[in-house]
Protein backbone atom coordinates (compact mmCIF):
# COMPACT_ATOMS: atom_id res chain seq x y z
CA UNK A 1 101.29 112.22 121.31
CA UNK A 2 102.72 112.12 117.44
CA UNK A 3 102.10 115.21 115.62
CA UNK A 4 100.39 114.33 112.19
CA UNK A 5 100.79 117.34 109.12
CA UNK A 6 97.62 116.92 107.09
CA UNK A 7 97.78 118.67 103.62
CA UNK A 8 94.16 120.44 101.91
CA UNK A 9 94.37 122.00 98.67
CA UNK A 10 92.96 125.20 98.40
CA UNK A 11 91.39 127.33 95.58
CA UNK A 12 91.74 131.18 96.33
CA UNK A 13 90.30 133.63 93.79
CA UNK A 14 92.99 136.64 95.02
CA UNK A 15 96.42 134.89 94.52
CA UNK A 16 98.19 138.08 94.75
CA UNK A 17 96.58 138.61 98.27
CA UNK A 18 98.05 135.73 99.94
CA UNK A 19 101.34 136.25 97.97
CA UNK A 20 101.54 140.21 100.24
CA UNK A 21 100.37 138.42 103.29
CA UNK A 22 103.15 135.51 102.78
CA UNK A 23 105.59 137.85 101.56
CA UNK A 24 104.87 140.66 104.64
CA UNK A 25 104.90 137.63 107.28
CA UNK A 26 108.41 136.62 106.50
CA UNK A 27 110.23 139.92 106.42
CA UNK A 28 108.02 141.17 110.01
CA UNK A 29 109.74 137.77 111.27
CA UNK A 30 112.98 138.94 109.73
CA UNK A 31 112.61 141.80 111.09
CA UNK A 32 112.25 141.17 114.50
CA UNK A 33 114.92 138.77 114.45
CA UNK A 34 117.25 141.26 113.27
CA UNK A 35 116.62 143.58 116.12
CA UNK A 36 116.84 141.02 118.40
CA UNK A 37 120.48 140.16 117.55
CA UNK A 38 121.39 143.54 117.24
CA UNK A 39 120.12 144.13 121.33
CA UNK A 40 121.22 140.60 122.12
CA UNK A 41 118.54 140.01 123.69
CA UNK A 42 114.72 139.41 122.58
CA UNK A 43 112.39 142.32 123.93
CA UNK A 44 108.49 141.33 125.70
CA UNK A 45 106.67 142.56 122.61
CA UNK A 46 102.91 142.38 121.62
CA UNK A 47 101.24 142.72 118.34
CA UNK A 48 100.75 146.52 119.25
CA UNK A 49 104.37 147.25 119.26
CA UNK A 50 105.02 145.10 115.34
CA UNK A 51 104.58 147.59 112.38
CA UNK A 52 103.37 145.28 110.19
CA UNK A 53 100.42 144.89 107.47
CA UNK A 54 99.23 141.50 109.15
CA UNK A 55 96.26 140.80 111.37
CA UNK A 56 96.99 140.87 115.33
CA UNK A 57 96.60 137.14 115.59
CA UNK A 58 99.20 136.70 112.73
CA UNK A 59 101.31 139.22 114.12
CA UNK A 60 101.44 137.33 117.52
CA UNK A 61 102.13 134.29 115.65
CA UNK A 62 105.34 135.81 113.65
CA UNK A 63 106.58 137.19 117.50
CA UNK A 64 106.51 133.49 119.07
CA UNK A 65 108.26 132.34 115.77
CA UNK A 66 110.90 134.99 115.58
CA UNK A 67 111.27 134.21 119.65
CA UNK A 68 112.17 131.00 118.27
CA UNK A 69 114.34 131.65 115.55
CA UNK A 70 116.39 134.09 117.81
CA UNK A 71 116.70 130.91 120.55
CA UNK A 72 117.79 128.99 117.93
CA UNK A 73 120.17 130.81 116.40
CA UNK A 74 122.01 132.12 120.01
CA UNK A 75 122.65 128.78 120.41
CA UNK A 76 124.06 127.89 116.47
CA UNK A 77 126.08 131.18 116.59
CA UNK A 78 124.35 132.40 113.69
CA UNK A 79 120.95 133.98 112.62
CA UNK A 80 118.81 132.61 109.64
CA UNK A 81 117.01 134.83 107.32
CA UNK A 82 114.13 133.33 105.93
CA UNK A 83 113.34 133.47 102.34
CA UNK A 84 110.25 131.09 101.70
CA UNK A 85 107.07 132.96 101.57
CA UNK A 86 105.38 131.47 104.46
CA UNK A 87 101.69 132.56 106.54
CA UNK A 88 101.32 130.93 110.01
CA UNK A 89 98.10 131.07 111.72
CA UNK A 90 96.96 129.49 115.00
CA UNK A 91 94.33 126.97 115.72
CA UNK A 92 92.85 130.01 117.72
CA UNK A 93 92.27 131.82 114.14
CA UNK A 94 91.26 129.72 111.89
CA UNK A 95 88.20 127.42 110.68
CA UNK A 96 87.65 124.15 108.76
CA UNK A 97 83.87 123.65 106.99
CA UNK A 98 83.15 120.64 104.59
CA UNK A 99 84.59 122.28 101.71
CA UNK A 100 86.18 125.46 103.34
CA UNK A 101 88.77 127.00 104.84
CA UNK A 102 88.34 130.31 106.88
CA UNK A 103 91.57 132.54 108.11
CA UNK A 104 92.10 136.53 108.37
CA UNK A 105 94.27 138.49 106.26
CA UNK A 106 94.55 142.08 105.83
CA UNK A 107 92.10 143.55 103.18
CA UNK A 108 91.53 147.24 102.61
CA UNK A 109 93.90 148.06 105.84
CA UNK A 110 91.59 145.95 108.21
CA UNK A 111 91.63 142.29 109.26
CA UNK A 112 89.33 140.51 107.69
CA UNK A 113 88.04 137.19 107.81
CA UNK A 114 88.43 135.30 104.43
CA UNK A 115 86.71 131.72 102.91
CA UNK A 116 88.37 130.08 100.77
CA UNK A 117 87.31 126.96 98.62
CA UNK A 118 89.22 123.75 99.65
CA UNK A 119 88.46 119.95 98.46
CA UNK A 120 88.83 118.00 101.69
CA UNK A 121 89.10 114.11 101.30
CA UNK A 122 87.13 111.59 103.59
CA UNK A 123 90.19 110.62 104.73
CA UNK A 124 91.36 113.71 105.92
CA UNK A 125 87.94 114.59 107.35
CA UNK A 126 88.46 111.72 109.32
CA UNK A 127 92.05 112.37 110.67
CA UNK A 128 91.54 116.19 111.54
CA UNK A 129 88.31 114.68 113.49
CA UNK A 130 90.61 112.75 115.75
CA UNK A 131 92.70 115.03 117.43
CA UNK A 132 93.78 118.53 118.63
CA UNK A 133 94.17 120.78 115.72
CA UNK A 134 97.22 123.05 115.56
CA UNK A 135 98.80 125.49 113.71
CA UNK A 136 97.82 126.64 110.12
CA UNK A 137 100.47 127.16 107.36
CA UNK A 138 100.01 128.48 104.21
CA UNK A 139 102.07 127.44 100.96
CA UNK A 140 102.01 127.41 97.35
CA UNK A 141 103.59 124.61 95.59
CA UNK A 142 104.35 124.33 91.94
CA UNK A 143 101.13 126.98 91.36
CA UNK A 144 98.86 125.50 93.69
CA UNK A 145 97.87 126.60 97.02
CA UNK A 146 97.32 124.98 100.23
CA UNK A 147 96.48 124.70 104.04
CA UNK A 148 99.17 122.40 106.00
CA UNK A 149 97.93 121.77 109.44
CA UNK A 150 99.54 120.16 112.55
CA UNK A 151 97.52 118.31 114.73
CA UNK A 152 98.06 116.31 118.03
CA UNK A 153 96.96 112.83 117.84
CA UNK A 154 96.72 110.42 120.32
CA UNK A 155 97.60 106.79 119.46
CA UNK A 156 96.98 103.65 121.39
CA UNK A 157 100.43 101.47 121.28
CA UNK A 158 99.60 98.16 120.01
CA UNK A 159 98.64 94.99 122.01
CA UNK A 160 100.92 92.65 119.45
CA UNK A 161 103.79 90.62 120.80
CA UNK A 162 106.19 89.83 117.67
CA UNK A 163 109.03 92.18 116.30
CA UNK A 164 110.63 93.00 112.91
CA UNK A 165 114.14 94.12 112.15
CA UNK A 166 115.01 95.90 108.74
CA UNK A 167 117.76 96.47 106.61
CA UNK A 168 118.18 98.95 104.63
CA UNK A 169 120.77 98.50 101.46
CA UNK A 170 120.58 99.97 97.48
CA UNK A 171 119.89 96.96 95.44
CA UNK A 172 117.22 95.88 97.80
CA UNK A 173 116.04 99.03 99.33
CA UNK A 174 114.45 97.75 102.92
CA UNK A 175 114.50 93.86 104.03
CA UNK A 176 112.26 92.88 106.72
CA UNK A 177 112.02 90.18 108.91
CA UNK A 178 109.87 89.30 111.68
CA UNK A 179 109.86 87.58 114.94
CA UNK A 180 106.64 85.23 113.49
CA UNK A 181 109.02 84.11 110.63
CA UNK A 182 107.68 86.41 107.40
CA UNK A 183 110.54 87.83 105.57
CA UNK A 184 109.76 90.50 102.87
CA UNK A 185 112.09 92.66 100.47
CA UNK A 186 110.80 96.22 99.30
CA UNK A 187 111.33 98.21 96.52
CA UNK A 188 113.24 97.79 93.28
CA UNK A 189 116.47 98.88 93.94
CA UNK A 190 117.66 98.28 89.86
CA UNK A 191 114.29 100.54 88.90
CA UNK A 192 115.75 103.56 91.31
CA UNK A 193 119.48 103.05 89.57
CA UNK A 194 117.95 103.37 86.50
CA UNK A 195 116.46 106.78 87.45
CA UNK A 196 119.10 108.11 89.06
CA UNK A 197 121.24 107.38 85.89
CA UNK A 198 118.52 108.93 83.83
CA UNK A 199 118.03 111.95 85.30
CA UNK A 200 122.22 112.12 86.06
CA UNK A 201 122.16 112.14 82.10
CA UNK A 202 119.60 114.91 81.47
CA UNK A 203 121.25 117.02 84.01
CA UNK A 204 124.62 116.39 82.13
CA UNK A 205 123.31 117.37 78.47
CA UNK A 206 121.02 120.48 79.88
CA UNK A 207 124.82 121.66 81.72
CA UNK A 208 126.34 121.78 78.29
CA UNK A 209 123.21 124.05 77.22
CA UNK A 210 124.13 126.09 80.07
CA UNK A 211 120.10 125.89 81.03
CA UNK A 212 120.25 126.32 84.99
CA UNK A 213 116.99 126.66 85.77
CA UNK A 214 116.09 123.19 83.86
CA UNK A 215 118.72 121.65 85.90
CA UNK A 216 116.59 122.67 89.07
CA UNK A 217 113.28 121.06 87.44
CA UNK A 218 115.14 117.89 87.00
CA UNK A 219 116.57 118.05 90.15
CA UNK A 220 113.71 118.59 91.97
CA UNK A 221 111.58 115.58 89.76
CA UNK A 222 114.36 113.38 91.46
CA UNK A 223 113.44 114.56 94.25
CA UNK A 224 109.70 113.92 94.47
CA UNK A 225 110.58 110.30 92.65
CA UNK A 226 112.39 109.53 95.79
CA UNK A 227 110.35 110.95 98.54
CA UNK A 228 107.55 109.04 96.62
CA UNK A 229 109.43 105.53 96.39
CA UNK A 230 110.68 105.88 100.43
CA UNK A 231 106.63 106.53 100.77
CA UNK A 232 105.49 103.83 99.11
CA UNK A 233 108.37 101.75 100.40
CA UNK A 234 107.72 102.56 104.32
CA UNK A 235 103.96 102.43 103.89
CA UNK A 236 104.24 98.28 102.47
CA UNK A 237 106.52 98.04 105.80
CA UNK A 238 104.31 99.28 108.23
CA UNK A 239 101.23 97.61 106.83
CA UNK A 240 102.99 93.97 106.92
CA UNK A 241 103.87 95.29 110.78
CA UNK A 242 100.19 95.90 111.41
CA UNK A 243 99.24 92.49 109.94
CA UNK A 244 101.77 90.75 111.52
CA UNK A 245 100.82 91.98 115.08
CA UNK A 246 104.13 93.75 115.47
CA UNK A 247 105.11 95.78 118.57
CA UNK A 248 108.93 96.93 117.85
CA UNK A 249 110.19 97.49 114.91
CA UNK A 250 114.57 97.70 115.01
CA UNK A 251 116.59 99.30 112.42
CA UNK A 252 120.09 100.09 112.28
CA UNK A 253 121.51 103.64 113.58
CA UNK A 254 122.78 105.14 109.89
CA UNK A 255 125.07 107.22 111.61
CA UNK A 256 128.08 105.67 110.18
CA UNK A 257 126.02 103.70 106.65
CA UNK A 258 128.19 104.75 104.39
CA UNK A 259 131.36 103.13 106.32
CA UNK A 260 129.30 99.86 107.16
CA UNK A 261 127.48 99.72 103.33
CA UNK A 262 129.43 97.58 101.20
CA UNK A 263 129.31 98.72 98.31
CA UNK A 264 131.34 98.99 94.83
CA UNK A 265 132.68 101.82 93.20
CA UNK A 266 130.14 101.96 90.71
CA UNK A 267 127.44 102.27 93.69
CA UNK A 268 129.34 105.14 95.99
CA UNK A 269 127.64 108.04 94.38
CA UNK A 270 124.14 105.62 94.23
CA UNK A 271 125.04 105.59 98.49
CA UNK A 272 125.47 109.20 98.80
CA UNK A 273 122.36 110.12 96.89
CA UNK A 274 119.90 107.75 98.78
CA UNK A 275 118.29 108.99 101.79
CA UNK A 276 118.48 106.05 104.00
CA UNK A 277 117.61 108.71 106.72
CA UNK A 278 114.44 110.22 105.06
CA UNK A 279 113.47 106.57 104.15
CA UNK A 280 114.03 105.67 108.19
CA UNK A 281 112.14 109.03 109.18
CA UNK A 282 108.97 107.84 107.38
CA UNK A 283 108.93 103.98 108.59
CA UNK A 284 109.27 105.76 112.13
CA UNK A 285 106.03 108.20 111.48
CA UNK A 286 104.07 105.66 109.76
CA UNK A 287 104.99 103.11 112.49
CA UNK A 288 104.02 105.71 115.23
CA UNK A 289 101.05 106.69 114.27
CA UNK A 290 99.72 103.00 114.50
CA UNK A 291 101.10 102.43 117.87
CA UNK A 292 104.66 100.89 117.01
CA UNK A 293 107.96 101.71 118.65
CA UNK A 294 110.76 101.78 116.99
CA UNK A 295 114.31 101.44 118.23
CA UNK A 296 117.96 101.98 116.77
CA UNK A 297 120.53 99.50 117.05
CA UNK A 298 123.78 99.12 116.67
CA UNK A 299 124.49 97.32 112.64
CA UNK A 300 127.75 96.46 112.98
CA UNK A 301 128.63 93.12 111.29
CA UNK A 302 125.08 92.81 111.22
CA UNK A 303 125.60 91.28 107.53
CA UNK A 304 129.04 89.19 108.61
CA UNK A 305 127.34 87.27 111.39
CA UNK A 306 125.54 83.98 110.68
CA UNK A 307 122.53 83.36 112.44
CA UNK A 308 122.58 80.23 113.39
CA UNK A 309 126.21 79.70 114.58
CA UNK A 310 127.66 83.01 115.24
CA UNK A 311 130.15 83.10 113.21
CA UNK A 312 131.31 85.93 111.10
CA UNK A 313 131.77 85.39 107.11
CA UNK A 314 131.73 87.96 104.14
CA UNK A 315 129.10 87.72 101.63
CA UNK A 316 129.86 86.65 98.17
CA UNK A 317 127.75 89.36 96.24
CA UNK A 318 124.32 88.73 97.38
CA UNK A 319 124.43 85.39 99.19
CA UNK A 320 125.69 84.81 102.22
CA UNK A 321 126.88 81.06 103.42
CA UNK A 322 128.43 79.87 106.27
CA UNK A 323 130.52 76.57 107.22
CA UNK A 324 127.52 75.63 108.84
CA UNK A 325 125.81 75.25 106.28
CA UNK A 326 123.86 77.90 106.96
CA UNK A 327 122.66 79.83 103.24
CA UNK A 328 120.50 83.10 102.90
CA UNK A 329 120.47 86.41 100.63
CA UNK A 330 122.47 88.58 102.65
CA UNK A 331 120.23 91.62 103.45
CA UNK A 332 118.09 88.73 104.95
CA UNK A 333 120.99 87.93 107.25
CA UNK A 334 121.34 91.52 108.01
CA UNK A 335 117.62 91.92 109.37
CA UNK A 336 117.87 88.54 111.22
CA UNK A 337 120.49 89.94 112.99
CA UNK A 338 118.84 93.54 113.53
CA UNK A 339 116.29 91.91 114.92
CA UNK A 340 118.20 90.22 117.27
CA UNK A 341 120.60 93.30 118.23
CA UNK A 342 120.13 94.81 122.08
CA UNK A 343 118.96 98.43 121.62
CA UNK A 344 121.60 101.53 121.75
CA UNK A 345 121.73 101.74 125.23
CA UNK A 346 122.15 98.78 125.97
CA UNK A 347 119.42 96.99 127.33
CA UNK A 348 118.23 94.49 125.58
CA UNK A 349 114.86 93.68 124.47
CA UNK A 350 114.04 89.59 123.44
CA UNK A 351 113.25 88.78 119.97
């Protein structure tokens, strides 16, 4: 079953209270990580042995993740110190009303169980209705406050028969194609040059100012302009999957893009800012959560190959044409023949 995050912002009158409790559950997991690495070895512990100002519950709940963190880092070779303020409660521990959220903190040197006010959509009413809830974390983001919280959800794979390949590339960001015959490009791949170069520009004239901690607001506005494009960009694709009846979706493995993109000079720095894998990570969680798989495949001359005869030819800017006559936009060609690629392993599946 897909784990889904669902986000619920929260209004608490005592900021400065969940700042201690963030701020005490982070160095207890510290803490205990530290210890462990010094003994090698990470001791059976309960909340009665952890000196910490956190409720038992919590305290249980910042044992199982420094448990973690120590597994992890044997493994890596190195331990890692966390500096986020972070407050992790279990679905054991916590409550959800209408326009509520209930968890215990620490108040006055006892646990105590506290409300807070939270605006809760319809929408995510609906989703935390329809599976197991998980764990609670606690954040603050830009000022605001708010509960994430992981739930199990189970998801019926769907009954449809076609497939769709897509390409991903920078002028057009995602190409899709489908075994029913729709084609459909996504996103404005001129628009997101435009803001790169933008923002590129501001960060260049605030450097001369010497004003560092502007360059981390623009930075991070880049950010959140790209997460939000890849959002809106994988949410258009998995809707025309859904409408189309589509069962697997295949996209290329982007462990080698930037060797198989072409791409000009101008574009290299466009190709190492992109996040062809965060943009890939969402089509995948969209596309699971309404049932469809999704499957890597190898892209190699993907965008050479003509479709109808076989034969490989390079593309003369956008369009591709072939001796066969054969005539397309390129990043067509390259889902066309995504679509048609046998999976990593091997085995094929028909398109």
């Amino acid at each position: 079953m897909p784990t889904v995050t669902v986000q619920i912002r929260i209004f608490p009158n005592d900021v400065s209270l969940l700042k201690e409790m963030g701020n005490e559950y982070i160095q207890t997991v510290n803490l205990l990580t530290e210890q462990a690495e010094a003994s090698g070895t990470f001791p059976k512990i309960t909340s009665k042995d952890v000196d910490a100002k956190l409720p038992s519950a919590v305290k249980n709940q910042a044992i199982r993740d420094a448990r973690s963190i120590h597994k992890k880092a044997k493994k890596q070779g190195k331990r890692p110190v966390l500096k986020r303020r972070a407050y992790y409660v279990n679905n054991q521990n916590y409550s959800l009303g209408d326009k509520s959220v209930a968890f215990p903190v620490m108040l006055d040197g006892k646990a105590q169980r506290v409300q807070i006010p939270a605006y809760i959509t319809e929408r995510e009413q609906h989703v935390l209705s329809s599976g197991k809830l998980g764990l609670l974390k606690l954040v603050e983001k830009s000022g605001k406050w708010y509960v994430q919280i992981s739930m199990k959800k189970k998801i019926e794979p769907t009954t449809g028969e076609a497939m769709m390949g897509i390409d991903l590339g920078l002028k057009v960001p995602a190409v899709v194609v489908t075994s029913t015959g729709k084609t459909k490009f996504v996103g404005n791949g001129r628009q997101n040059k435009y803001m790169r170069r933008k923002y590129k520009e501001r960060r260049r004239k605030l450097g001369k100012l010497k004003k560092l901690s502007a360059i981390r607001k623009q930075e991070h506005k880049e950010h959140r302009y790209i997460q939000d494009q890849n959002h809106k960009i994988s949410r258009k694709i998995v809707n025309m999957a859904i409408e189309e009846q589509v069962s697997v979706m295949k996209m290329e493995k982007l462990t080698n893009i930037r060797q198989t993109t072409r791409t000009s000079r101008k574009n290299a720095k466009n190709l190492h800012n992109w996040t062809f894998y965060q943009l890939q990570k969402f089509i995948a969680y969209k596309a699971d959560l309404a049932g469809i798989k999704v499957i890597e495949v190898n892209p190699a001359y993907t965008s050479q190959t003509c479709p109808n005869c076989g034969k490989r030819n390079k593309a003369m800017d956008r369009t591709y044409l072939c001796s066969c006559g054969y005539r397309a936009h390129r990043d067509r060609v390259g889902a066309i023949n995504i679509l048609r690629q046998p999976v990593i392993d091997g085995n094929s599946l028909s398109a």
